[in-house]
Protein backbone atom coordinates (compact mmCIF):
# COMPACT_ATOMS: atom_id res chain seq x y z
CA UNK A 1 27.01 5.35 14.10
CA UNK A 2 25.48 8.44 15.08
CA UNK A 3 22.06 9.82 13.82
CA UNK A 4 22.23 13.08 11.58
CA UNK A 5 18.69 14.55 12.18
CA UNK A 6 17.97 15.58 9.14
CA UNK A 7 14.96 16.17 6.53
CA UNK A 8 15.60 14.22 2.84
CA UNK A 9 14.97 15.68 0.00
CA UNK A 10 11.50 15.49 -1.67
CA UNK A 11 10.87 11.51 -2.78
CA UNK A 12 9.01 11.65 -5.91
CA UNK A 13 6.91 8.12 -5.62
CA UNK A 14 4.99 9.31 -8.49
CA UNK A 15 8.38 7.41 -10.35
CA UNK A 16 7.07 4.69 -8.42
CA UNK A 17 3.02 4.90 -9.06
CA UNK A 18 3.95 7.00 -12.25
CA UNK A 19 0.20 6.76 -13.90
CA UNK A 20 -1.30 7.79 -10.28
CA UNK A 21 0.76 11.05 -10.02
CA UNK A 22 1.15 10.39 -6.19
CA UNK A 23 4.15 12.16 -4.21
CA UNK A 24 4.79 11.99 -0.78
CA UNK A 25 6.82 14.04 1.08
CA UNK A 26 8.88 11.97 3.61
CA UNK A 27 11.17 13.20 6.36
CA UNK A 28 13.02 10.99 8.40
CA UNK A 29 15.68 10.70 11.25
CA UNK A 30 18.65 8.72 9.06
CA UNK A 31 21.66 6.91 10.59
CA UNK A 32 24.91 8.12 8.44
CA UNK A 33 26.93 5.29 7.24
CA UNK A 34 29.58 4.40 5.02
CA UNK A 35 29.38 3.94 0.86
CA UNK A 36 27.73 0.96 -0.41
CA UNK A 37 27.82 -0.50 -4.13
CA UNK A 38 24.61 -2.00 -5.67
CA UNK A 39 25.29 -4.66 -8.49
CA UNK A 40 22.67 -5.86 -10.84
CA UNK A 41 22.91 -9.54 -11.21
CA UNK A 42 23.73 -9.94 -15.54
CA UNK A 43 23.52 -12.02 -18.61
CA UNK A 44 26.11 -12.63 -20.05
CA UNK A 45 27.75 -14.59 -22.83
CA UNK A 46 30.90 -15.93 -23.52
CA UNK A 47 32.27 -13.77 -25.17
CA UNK A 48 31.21 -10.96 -22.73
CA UNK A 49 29.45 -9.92 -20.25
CA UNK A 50 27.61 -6.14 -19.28
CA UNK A 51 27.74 -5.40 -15.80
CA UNK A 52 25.72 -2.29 -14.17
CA UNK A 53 25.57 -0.61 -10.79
CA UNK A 54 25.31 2.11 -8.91
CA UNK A 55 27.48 3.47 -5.53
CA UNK A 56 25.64 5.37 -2.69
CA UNK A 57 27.65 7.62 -1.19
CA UNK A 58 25.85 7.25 2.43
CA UNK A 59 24.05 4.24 2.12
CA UNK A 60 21.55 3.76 5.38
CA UNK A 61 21.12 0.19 5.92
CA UNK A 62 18.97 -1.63 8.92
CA UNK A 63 16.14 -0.27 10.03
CA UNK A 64 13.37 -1.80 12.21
CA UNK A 65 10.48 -1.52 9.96
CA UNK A 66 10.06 -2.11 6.05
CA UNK A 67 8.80 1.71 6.09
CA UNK A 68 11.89 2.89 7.31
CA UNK A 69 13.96 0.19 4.81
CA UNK A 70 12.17 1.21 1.71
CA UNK A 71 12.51 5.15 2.76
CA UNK A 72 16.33 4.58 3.27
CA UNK A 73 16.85 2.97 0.45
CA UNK A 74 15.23 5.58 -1.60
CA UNK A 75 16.90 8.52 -0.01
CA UNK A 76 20.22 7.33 0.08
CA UNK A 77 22.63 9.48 -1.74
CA UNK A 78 24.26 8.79 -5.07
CA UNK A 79 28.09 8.95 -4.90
CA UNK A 80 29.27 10.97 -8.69
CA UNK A 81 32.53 10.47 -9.94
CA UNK A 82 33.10 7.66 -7.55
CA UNK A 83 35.96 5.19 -8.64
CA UNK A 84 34.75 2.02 -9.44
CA UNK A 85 36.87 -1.37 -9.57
CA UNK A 86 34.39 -4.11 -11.48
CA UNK A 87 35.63 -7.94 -12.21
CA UNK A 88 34.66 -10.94 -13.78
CA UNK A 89 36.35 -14.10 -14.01
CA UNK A 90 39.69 -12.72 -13.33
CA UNK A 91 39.15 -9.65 -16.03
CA UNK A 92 39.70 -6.48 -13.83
CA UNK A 93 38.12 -2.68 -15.19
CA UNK A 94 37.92 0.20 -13.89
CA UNK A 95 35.02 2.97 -14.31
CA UNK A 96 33.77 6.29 -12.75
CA UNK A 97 30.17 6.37 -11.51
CA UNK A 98 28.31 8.76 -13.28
CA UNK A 99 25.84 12.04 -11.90
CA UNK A 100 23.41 9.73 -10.58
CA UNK A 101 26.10 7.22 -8.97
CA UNK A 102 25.32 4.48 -11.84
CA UNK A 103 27.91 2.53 -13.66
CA UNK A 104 28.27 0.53 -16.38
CA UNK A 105 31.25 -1.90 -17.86
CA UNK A 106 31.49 -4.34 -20.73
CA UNK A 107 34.27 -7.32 -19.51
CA UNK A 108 35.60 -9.63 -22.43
CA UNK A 109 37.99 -12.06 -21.54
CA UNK A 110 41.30 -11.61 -22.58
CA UNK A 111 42.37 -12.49 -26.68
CA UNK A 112 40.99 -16.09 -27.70
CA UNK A 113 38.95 -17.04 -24.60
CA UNK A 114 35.49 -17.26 -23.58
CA UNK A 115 34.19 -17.07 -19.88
CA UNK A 116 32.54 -20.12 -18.95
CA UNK A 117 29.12 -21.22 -19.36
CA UNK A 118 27.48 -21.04 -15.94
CA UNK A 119 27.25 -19.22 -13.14
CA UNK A 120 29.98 -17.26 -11.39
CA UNK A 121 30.33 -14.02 -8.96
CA UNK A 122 31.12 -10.73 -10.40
CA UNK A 123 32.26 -7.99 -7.53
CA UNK A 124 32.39 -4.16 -8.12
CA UNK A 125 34.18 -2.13 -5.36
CA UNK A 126 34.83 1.16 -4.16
CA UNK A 127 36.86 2.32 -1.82
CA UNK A 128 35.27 1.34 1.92
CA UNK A 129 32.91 -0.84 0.32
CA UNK A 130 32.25 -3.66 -2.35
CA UNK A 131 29.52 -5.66 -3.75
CA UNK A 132 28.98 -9.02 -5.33
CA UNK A 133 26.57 -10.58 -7.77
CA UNK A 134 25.85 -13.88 -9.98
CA UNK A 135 26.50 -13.65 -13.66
CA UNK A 136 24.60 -16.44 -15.63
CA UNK A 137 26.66 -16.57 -18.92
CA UNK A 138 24.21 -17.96 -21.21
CA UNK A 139 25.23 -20.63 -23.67
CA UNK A 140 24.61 -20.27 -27.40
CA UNK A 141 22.27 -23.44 -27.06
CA UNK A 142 19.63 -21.90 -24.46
CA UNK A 143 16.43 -22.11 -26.35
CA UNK A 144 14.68 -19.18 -24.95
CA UNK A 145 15.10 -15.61 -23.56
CA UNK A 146 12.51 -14.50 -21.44
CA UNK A 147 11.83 -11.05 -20.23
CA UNK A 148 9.79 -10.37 -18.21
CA UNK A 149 8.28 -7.77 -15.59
CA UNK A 150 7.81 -7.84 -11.99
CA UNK A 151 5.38 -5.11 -10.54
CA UNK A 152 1.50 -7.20 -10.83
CA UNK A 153 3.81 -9.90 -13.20
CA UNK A 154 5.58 -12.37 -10.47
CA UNK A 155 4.62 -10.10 -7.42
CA UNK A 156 1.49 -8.18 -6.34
CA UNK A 157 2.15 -4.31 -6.24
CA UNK A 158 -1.90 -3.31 -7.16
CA UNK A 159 -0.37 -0.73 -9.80
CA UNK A 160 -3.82 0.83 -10.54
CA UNK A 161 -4.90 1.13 -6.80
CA UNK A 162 -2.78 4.10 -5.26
CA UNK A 163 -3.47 3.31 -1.80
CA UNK A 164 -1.99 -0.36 -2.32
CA UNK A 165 0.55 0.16 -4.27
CA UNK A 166 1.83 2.82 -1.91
CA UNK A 167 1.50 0.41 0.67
CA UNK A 168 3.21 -2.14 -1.32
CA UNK A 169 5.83 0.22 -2.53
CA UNK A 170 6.77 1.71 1.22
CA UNK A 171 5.40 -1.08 3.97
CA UNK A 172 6.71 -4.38 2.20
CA UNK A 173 10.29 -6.34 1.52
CA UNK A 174 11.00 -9.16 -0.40
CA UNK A 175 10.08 -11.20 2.67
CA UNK A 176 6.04 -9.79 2.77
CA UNK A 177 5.36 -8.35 -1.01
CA UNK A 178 2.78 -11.24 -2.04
CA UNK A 179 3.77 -13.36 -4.90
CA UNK A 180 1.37 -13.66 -7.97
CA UNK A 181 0.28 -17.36 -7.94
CA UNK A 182 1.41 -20.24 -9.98
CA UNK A 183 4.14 -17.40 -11.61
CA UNK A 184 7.32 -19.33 -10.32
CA UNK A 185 6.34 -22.93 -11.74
CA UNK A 186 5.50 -21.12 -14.80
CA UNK A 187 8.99 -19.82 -15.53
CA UNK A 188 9.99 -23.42 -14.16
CA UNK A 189 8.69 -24.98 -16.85
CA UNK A 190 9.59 -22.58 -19.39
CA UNK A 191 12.30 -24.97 -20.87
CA UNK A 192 12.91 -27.31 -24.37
CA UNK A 193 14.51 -28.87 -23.14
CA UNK A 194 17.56 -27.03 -21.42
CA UNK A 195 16.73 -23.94 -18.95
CA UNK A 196 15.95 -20.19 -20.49
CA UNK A 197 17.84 -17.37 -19.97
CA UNK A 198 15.44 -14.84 -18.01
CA UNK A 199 15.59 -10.95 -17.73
CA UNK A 200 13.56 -9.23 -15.30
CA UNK A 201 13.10 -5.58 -17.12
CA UNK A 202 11.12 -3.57 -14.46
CA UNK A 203 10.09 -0.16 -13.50
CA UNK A 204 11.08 -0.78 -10.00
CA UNK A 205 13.72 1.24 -8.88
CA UNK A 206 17.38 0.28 -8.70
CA UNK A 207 17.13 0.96 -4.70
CA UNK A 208 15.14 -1.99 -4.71
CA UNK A 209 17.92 -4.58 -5.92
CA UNK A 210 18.57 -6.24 -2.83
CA UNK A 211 14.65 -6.30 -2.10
CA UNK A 212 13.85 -8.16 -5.57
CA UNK A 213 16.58 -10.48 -5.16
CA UNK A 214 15.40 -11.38 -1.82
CA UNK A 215 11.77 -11.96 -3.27
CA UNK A 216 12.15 -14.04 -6.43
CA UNK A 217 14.73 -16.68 -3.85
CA UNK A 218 12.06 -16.98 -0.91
CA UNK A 219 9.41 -17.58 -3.80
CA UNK A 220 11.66 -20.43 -6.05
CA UNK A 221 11.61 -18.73 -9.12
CA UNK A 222 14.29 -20.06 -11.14
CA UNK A 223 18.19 -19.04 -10.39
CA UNK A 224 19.84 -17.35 -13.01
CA UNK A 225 17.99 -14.03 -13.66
CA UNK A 226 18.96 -10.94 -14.91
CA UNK A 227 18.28 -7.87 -13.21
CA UNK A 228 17.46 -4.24 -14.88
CA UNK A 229 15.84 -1.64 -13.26
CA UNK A 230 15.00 1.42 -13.41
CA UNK A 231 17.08 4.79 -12.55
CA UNK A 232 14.45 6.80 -10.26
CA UNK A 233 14.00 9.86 -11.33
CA UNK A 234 11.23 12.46 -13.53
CA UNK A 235 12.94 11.91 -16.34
CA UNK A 236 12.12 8.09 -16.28
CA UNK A 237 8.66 8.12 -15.86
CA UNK A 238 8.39 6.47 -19.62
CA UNK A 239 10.25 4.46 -22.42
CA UNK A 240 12.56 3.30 -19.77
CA UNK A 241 11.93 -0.51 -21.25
CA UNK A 242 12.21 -0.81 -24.44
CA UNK A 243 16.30 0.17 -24.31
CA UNK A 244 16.73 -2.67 -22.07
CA UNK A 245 14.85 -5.03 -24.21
CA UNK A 246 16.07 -3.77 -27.43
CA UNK A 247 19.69 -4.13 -26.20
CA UNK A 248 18.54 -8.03 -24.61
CA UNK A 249 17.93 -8.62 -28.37
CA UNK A 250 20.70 -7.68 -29.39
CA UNK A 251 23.00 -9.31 -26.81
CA UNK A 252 21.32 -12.58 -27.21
CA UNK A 253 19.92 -14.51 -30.39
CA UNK A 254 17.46 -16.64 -29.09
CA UNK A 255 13.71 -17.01 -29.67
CA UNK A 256 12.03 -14.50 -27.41
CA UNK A 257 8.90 -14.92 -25.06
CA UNK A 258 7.51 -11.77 -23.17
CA UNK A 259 6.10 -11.76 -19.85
CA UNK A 260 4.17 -8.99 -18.22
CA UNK A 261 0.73 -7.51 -16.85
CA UNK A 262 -1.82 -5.53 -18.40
CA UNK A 263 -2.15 -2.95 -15.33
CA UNK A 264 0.01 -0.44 -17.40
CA UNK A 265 2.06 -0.20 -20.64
CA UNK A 266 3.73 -3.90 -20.78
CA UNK A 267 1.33 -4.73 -24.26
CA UNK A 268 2.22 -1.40 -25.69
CA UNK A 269 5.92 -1.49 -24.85
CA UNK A 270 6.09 -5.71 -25.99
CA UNK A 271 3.76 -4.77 -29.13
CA UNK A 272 6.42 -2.33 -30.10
CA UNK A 273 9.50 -4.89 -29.32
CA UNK A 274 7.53 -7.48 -31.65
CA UNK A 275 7.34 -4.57 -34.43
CA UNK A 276 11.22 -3.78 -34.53
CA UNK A 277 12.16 -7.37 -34.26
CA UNK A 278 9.93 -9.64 -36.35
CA UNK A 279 9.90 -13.22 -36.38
CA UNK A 280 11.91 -13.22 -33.09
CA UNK A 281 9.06 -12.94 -30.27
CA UNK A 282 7.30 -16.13 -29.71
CA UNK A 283 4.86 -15.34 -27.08
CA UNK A 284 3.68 -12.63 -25.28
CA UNK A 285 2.14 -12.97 -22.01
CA UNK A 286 -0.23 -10.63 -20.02
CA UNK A 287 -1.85 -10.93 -16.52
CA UNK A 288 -4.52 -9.37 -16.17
CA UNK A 289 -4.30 -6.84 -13.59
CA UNK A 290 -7.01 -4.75 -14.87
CA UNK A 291 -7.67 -2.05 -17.28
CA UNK A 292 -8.12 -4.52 -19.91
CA UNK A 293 -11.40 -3.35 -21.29
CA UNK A 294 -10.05 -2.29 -24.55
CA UNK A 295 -9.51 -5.33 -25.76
CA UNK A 296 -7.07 -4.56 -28.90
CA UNK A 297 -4.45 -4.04 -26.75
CA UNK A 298 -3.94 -7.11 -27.05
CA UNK A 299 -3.69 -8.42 -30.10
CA UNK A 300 -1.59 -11.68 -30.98
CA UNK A 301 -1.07 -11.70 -26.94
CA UNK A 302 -2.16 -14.33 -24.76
CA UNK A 303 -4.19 -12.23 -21.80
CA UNK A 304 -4.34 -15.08 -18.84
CA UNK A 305 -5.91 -14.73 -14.99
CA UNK A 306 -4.68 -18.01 -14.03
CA UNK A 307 -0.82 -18.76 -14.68
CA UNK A 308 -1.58 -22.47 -14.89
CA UNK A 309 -3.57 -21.31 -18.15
CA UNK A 310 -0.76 -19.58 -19.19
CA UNK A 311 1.67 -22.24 -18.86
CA UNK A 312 -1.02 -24.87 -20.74
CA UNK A 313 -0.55 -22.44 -23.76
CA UNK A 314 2.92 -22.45 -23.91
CA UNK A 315 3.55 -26.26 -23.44
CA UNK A 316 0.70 -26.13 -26.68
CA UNK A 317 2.91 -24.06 -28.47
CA UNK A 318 6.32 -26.21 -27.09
CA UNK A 319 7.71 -23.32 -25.42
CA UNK A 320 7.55 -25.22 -22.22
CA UNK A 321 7.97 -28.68 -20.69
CA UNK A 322 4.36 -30.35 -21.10
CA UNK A 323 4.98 -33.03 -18.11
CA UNK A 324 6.20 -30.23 -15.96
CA UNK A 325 3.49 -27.67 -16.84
CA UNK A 326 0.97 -31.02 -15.94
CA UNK A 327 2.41 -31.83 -12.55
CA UNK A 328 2.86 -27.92 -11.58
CA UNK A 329 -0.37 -27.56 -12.30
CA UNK A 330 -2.78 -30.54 -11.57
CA UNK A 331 -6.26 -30.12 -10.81
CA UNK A 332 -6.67 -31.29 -7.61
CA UNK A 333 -9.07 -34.47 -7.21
CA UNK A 334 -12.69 -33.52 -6.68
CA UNK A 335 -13.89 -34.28 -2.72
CA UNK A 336 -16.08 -36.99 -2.34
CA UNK A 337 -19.82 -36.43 -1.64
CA UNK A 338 -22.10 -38.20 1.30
CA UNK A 339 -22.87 -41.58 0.52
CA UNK A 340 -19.77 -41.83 -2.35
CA UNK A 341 -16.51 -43.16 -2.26
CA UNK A 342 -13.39 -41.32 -3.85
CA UNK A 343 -11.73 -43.02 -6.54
């Protein structure tokens, strides 16, 4: 492919360190290429499944740094009106991608069925390219949802630092992005005693799919999770959780526990999910990643540094396996001093 030497439009990364107000102005020499189709990995249940995407009409790929990944993947143009072939377990629709290239179908399976508890590919294609992604169709039995975030949750972004999390925004991949301690055994244990279903609700950007996905398999958190992220864009800067969540709720009947950090609105956003659906939310969960000096914020939350702490409260409250939550997180032995022997 040749290179079309051009300057992309303005790349508002204050949609990406929205409380910082930061934009950077990025031009860049991009290699044309053909369309590409982004599909979210989904919950689903048996007796449906909600699958969501988007199709770029010139979708860069390759690159030799993460800088020029990340600014690809940003800048690649949405393809509107864009006809959209999406299936499921043999159950074929088809859709038109909307202004911003997104797409969105609900599969059932045909009269007196139900899909299959488990895993199993979904593909979405357009024409000169196709994507595919795992559908974890969650059985009425799971004992938990959890939702959770990702940004200073399960992998260190340094939201209220705007140098870092520029850096961590633009100069990382799922391969380098460093992974918030202890986070994966947490959701490992997370189980009574049958695995959760998990949703990862997240203001990173829907560019980023491939990046996340990368991150959370190179780190062993548990298979199986649902991705929604957000649409970039001004418009987005706020509320883009809680109709995610809300419609998580809604999908699923199971107890919920939230997950999230306190370096931005996660115990104002959960706080308000708790409100509108009482008696479902078990747990709420906040790192601390600062700003947590007003401490009502965090009421009826459990506000935890260490993730081993974390996981000790929910094995307390039997929202996750107590031997597993033990052996994840042992103390290690204490070293022996001169003159003593180690037990």
């Amino acid at each position: 492919m040749g290179y079309a030497n051009r300057c992309h439009r303005k790349i508002p990364l204050i949609a990406l360190a929205r409380p910082l107000g930061i934009v950077l102005l990025l031009c860049t020499h991009v290699a044309s290429a053909e369309p590409a189709v982004l599909l979210a990995p989904a919950l689903g249940r048996p007796e449906g499944v909600l699958l969501q995407g988007r199709v770029l009409k010139d979708a860069p790929s390759g690159g030799s740094s993460a800088l020029t990944r990340n600014v690809r993947r940003l800048t690649a143009a949405n393809w509107e009106g864009a006809s959209v072939e999406v299936s499921f377990q043999g159950v074929v629709a088809k859709v038109k991608s909307g202004h911003d290239g997104n797409f969105e179908v609900n599969l059932r399976p045909p009269e007196g069925q139900r899909f299959p508890q488990g895993t199993a590919e979904a593909e979405a294609k357009v024409q000169g390219a196709s994507a595919r992604a795992p559908v974890e169709v969650i059985p009425d039995t799971a004992p938990l949802l959890v939702v959770s975030d990702f940004d200073d949750t399960v992998a260190v972004t340094n939201v209220t630092n705007p140098v870092k999390l520029v850096e961590s925004a633009l100069l990382k991949d799922g391969d380098t992005q460093a992974v918030v301690p202890g986070m994966a055994a947490f959701y490992g244990c997370l189980r009574k005693p049958a695995s959760p279903a998990f949703a990862l609700v997240s203001g990173s950007p829907i560019q980023y799919l491939s990046r996340i996905r990368t991150f959370l398999d190179r780190h062993g958190f548990p298979a199986g999770f649902g991705l929604y992220l957000r649409d970039l864009g001004p418009g987005t800067l706020s509320g883009y959780k809680q109709p995610a969540i809300r419609r998580l709720l809604h999908q699923f009947s199971q107890p919920v526990v939230l997950v999230g950090d306190s370096g931005e609105k996660d115990p104002e956003v959960y706080a308000q999910i708790r409100d509108e659906f009482p008696g479902r939310v078990k747990a709420i969960y906040i790192r601390d990643a600062g700003r947590t000096e007003d401490k009502t914020r965090f009421e009826g939350m459990v506000l935890f540094k260490d993730s081993g702490d974390a996981a000790a409260h929910a094995a307390a409250q039997g929202l996750a396996d107590a031997a597993c939550v033990a052996t994840a997180f042992a103390k290690p032995a204490p070293a022996a001093t001169a003159g003593q022997t180690a037990p």
